[in-house]
C-alpha atoms as a PDB file:
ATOM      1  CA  UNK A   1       0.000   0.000   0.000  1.00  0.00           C
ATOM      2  CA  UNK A   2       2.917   2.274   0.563  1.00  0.00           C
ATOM      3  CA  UNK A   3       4.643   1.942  -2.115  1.00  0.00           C
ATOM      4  CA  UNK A   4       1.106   2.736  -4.381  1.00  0.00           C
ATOM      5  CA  UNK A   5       0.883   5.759  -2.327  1.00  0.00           C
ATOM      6  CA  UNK A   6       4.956   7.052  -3.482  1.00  0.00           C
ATOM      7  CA  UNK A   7       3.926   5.916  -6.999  1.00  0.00           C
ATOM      8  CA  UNK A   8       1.082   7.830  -7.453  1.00  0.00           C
ATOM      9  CA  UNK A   9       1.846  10.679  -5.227  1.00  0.00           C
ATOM     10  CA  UNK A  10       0.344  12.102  -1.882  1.00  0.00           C
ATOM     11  CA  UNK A  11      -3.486  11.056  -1.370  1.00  0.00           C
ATOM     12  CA  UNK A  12      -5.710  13.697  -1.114  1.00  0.00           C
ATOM     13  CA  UNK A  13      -6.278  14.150   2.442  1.00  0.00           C
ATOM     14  CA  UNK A  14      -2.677  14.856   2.298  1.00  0.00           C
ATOM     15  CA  UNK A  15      -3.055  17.398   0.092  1.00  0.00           C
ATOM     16  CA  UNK A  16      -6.178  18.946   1.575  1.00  0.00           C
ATOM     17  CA  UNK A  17      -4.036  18.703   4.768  1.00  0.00           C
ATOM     18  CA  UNK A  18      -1.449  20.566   3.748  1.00  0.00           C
ATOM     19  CA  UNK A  19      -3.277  23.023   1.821  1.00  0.00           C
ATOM     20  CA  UNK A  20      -5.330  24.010   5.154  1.00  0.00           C
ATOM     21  CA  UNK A  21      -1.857  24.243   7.151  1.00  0.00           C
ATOM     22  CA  UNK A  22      -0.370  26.843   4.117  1.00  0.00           C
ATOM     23  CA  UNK A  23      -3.506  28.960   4.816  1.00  0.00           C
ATOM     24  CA  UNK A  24      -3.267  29.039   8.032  1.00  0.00           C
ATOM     25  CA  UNK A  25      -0.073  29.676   7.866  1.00  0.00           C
ATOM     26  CA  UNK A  26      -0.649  32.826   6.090  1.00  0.00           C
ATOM     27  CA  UNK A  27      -3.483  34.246   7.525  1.00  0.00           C
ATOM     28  CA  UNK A  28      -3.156  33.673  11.112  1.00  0.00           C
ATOM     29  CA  UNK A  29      -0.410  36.585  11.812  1.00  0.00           C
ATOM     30  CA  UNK A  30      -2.479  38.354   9.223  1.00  0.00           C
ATOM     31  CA  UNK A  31      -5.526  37.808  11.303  1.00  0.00           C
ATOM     32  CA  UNK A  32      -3.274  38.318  14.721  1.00  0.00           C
ATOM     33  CA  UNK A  33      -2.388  41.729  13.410  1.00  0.00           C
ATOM     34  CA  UNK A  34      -5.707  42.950  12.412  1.00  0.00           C
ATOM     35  CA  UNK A  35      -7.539  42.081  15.689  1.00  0.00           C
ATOM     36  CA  UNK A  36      -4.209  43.869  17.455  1.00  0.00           C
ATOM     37  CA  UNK A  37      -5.249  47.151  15.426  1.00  0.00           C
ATOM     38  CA  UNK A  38      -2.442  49.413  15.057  1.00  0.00           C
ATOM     39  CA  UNK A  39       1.026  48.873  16.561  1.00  0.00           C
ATOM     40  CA  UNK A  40       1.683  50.571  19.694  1.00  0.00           C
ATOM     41  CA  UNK A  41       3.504  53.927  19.915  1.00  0.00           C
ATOM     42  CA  UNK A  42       7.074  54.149  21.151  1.00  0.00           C
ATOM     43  CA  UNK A  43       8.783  57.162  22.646  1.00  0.00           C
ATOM     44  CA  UNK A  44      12.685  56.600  21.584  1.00  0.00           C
ATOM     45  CA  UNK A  45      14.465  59.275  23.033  1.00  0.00           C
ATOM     46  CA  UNK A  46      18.333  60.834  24.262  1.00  0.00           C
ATOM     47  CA  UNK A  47      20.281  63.455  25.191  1.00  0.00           C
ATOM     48  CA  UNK A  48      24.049  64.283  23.815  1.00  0.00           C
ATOM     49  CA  UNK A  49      27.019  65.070  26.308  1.00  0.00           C
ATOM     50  CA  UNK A  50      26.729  68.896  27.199  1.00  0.00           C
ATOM     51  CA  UNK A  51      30.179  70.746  28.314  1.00  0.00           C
ATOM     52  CA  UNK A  52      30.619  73.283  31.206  1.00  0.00           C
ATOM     53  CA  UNK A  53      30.897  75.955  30.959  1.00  0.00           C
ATOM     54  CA  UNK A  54      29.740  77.512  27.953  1.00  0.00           C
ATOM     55  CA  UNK A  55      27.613  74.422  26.304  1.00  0.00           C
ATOM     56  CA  UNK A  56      24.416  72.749  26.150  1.00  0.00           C
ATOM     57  CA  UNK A  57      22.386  69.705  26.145  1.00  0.00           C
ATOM     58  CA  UNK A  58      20.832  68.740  22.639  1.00  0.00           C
ATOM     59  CA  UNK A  59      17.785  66.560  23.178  1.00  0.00           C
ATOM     60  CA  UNK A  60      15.796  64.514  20.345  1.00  0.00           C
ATOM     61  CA  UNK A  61      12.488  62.289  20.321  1.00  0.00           C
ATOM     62  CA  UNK A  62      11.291  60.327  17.556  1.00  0.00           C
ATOM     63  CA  UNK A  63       7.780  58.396  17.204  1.00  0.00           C
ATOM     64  CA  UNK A  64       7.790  54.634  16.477  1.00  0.00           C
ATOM     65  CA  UNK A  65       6.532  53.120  14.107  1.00  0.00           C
ATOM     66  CA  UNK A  66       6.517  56.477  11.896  1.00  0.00           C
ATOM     67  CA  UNK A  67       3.342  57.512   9.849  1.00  0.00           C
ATOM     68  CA  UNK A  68       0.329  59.732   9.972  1.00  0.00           C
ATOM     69  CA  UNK A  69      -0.713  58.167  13.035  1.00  0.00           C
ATOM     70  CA  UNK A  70       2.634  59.200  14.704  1.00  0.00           C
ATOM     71  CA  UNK A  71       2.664  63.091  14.449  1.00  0.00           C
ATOM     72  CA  UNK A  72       3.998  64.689  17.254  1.00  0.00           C
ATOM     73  CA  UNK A  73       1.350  67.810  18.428  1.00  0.00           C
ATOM     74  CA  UNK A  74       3.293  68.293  21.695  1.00  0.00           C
ATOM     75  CA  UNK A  75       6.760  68.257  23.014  1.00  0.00           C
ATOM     76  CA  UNK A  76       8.529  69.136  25.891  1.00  0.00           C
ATOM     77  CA  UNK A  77      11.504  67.817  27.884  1.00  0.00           C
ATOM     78  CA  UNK A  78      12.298  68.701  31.914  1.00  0.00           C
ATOM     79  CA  UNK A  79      15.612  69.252  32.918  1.00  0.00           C
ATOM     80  CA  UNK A  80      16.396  68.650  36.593  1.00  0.00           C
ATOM     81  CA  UNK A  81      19.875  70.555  37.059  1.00  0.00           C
ATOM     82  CA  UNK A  82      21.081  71.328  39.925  1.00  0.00           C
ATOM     83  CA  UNK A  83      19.629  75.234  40.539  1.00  0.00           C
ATOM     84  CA  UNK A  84      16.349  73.713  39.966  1.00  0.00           C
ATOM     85  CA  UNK A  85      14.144  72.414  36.608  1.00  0.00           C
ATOM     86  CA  UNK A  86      13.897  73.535  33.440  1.00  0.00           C
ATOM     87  CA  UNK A  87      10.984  73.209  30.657  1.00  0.00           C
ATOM     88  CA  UNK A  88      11.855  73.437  27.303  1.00  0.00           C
ATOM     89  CA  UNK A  89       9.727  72.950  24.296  1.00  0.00           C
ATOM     90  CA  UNK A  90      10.757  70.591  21.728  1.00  0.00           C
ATOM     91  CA  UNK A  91      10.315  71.378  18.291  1.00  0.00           C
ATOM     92  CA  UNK A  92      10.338  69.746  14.864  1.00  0.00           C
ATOM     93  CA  UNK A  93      13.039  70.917  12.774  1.00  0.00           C
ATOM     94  CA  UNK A  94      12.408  72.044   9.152  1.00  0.00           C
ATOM     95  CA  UNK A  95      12.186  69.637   6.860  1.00  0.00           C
ATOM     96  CA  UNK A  96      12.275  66.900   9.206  1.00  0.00           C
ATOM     97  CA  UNK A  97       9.747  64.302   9.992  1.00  0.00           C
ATOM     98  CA  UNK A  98       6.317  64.842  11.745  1.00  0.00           C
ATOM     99  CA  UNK A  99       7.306  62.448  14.324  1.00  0.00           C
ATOM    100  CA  UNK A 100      10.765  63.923  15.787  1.00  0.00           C
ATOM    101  CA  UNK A 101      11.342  66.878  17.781  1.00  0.00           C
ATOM    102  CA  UNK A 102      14.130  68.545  19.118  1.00  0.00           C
ATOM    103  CA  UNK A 103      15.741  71.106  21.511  1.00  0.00           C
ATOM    104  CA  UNK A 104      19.156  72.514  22.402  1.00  0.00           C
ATOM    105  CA  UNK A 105      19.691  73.465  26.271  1.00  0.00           C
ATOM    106  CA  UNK A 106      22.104  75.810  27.527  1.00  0.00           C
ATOM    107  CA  UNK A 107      24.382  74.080  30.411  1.00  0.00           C
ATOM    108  CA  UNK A 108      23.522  76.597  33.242  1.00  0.00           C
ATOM    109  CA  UNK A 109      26.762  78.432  35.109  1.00  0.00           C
ATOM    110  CA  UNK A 110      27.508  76.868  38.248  1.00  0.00           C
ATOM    111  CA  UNK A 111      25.984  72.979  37.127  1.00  0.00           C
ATOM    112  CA  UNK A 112      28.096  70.510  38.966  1.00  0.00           C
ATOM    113  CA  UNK A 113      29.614  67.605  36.110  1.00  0.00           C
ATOM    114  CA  UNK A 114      28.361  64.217  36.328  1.00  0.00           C
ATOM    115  CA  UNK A 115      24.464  63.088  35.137  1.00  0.00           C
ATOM    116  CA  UNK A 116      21.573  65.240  34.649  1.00  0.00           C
ATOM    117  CA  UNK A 117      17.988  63.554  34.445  1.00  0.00           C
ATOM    118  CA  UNK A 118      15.857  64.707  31.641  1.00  0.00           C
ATOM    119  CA  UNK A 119      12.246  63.938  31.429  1.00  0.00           C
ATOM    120  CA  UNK A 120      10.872  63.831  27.787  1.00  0.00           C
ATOM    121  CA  UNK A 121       6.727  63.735  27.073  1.00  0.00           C
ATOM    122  CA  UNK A 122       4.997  64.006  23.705  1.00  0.00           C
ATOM    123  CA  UNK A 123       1.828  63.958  22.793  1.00  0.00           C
ATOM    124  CA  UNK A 124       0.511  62.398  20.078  1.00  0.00           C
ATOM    125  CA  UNK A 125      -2.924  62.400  19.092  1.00  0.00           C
ATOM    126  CA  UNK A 126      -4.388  61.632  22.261  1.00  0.00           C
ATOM    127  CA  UNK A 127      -2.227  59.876  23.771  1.00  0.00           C
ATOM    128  CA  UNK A 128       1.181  61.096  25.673  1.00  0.00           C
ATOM    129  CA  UNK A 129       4.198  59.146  25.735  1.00  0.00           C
ATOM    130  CA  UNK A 130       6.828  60.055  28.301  1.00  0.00           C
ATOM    131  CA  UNK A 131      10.508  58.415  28.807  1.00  0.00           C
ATOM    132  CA  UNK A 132      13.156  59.496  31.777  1.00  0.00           C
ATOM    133  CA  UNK A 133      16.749  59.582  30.304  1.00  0.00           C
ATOM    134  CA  UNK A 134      20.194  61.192  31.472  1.00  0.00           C
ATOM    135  CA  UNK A 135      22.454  63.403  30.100  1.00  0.00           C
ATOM    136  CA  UNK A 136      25.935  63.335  30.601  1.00  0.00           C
ATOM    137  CA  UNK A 137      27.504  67.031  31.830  1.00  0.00           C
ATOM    138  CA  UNK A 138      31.558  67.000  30.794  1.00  0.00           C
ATOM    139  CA  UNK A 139      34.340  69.452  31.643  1.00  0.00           C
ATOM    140  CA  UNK A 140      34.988  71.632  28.354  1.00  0.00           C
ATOM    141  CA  UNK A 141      38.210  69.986  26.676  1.00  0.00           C
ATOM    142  CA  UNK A 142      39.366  73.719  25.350  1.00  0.00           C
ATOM    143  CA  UNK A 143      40.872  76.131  27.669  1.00  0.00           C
END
């Protein structure tokens, strides 16, 4: 019986079988995704090394996944330095994508070196999307 089987081929129950498994295979993270909805926002964001005296603190945010769905309306980052916080707006640069911002900080006189924490938040549609991150305050390597 076998060896009828390899002679003529798979039966079809096999086939059938194996068709049903290829479609699932396909549709299922098809189907997975579309009862998900949309992907979830993410809030990527940093701070670059600011000297002292005389420098600042550049701070970016982008939206992830990127797309009409991911314009930023709202940005603004805290700085905690020493003398006390600091708001700053964060703005989209020309030319650049609906979903980053930026802002460049001045490194305020007497700020001791070592970390600074810096609280980002965005809002996006309706929804607000915040991340904590640290910037990094260096002596000035010219005299």
């Amino acid at each position: 019986m076998i060896g009828h089987l390899e002679a003529h081929g798979p039966s079809r129950s096999r086939m059938a079988a194996t068709a049903i498994a290829i479609a699932l295979a396909i549709s299922l993270p098809l189907a997975i995704t579309a009862a998900a909805g949309k992907p979830a926002l993410r809030l990527n964001a940093s701070a670059s090394s600011g000297y002292y005296p005389d420098g600042s603190v550049n701070i970016a945010a982008v939206v992830t996944p990127s797309g009409p769905g991911a314009r930023i309306s709202v940005g603004t980052a805290t700085i905690h330095w020493l003398g006390g916080d600091q708001i700053v707006a964060l703005t989209r640069a020309p030319g650049s994508a609906a979903n980053a911002v930026r802002a460049s900080v001045s490194v305020p006189a007497g700020q001791p070196l070592g970390l600074v924490g810096v609280d980002v938040s965005v809002t996006v549609g309706t929804t607000v999307l915040t991340k904590s991150i640290t910037a990094r305050i260096v002596a000035d390597p010219t005299p």
